[in-house]
C-alpha atoms as a PDB file:
ATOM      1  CA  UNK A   1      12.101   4.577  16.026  1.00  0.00           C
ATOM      2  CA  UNK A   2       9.858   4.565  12.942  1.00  0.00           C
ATOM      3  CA  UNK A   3       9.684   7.103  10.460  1.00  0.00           C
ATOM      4  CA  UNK A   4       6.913   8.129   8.055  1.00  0.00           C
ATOM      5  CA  UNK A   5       7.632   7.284   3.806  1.00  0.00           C
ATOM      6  CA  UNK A   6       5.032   7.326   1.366  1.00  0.00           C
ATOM      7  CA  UNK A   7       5.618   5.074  -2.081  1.00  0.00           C
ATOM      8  CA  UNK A   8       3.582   6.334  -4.577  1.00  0.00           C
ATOM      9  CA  UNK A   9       3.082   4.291  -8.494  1.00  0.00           C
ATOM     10  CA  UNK A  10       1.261   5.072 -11.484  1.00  0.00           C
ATOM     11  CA  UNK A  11      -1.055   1.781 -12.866  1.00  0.00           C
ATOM     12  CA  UNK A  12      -2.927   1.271 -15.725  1.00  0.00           C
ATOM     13  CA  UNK A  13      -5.997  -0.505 -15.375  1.00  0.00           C
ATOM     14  CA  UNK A  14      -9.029  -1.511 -17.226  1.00  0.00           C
ATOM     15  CA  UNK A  15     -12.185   1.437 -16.881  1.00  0.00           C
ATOM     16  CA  UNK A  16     -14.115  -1.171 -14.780  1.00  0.00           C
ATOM     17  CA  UNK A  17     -11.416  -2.681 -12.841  1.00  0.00           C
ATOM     18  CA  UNK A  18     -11.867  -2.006  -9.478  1.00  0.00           C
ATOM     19  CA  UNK A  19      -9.584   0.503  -7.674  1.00  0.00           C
ATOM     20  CA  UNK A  20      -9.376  -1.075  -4.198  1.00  0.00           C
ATOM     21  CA  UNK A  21      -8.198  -3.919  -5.500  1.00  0.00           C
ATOM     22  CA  UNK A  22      -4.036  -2.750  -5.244  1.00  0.00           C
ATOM     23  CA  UNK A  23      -4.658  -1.661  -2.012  1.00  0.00           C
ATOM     24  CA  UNK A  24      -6.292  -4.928  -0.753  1.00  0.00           C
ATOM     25  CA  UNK A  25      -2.981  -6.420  -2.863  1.00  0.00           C
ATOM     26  CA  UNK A  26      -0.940  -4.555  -0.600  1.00  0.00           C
ATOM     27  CA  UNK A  27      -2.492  -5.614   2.200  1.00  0.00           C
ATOM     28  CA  UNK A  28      -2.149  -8.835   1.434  1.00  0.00           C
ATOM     29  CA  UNK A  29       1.667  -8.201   1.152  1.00  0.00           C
ATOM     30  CA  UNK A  30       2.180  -6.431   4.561  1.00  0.00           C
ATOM     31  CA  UNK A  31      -0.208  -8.178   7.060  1.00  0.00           C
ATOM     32  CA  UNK A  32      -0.840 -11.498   5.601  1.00  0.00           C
ATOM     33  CA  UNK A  33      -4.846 -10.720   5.249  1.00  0.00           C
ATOM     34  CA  UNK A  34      -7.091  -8.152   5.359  1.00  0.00           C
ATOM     35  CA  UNK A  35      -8.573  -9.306   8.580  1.00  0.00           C
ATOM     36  CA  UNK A  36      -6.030  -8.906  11.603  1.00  0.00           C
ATOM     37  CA  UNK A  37      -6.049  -7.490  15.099  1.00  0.00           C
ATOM     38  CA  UNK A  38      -4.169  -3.631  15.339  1.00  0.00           C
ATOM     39  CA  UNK A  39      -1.961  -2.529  14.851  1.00  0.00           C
ATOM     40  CA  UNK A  40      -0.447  -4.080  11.520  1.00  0.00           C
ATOM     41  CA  UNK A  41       2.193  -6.627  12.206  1.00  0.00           C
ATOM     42  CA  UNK A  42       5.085  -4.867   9.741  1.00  0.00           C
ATOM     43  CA  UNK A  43       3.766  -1.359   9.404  1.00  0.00           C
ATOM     44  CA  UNK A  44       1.144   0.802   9.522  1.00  0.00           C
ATOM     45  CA  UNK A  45       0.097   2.082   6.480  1.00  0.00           C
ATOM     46  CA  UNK A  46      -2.572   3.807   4.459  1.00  0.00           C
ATOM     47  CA  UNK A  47      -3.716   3.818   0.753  1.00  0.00           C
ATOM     48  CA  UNK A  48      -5.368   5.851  -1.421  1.00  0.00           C
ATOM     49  CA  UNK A  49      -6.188   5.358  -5.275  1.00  0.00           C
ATOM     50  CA  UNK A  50      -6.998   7.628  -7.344  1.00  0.00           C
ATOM     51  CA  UNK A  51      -8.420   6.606 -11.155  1.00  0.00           C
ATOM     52  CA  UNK A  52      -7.558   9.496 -13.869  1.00  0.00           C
ATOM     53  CA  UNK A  53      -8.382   7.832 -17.155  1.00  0.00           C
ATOM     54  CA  UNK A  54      -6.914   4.265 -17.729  1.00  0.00           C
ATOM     55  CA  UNK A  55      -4.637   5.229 -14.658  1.00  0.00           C
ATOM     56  CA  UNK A  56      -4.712   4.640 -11.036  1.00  0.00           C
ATOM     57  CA  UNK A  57      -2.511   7.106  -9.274  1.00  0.00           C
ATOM     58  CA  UNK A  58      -2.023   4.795  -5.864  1.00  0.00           C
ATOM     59  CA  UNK A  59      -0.349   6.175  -3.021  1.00  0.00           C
ATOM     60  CA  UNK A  60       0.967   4.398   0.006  1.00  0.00           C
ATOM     61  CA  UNK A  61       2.155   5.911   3.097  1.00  0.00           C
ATOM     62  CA  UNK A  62       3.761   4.408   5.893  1.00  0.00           C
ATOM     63  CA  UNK A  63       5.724   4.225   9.296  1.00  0.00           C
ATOM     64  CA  UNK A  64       8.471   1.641   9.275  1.00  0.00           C
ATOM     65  CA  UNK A  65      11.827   1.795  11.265  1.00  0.00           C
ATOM     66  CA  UNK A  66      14.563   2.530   8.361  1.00  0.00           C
ATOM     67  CA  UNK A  67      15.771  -0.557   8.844  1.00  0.00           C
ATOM     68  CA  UNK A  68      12.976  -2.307   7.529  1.00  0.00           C
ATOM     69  CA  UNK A  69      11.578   0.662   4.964  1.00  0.00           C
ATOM     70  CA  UNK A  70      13.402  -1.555   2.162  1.00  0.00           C
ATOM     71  CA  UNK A  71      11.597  -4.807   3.235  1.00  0.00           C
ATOM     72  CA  UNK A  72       7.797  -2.460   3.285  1.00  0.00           C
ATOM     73  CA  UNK A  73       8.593  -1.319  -0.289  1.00  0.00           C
ATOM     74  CA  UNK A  74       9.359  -4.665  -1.413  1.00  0.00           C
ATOM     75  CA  UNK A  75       6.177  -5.485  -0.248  1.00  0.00           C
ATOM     76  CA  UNK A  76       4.245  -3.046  -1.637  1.00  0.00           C
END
């Protein structure tokens, strides 16, 4: 049965960089691409990022059985 986890990191990134790029990283990591049918093939997830100076305060949450939560942070 999955359970809900949220991984959060703190990035530094250029002022102009663009902040959806992690999350379209992560993406990436988790489904394969960024275009794929529902639901997402390892687990769903949602991300949010957040700039705050030079930082990005990203935040990932997640459902994943806890068997495979290790495999999801790798990921990410």
């Amino acid at each position: 049965m999955r359970q809900a986890y949220v991984h959060e990191a703190v990035l530094v990134m250029e002022r102009d960089a663009d902040t959806q790029a992690p999350g379209a990283a992560i993406t990436m990591a988790l489904c394969g691409h960024w275009e794929h049918q529902p639901p997402c093939p390892l687990a769903p997830y949602h991300t949010r990022a957040e700039r705050v100076g030079e930082r990005v305060l990203l935040r990932t949450l997640f459902a994943a059985d806890p068997a495979t939560e290790h495999v999801v942070r790798d990921r990410i």
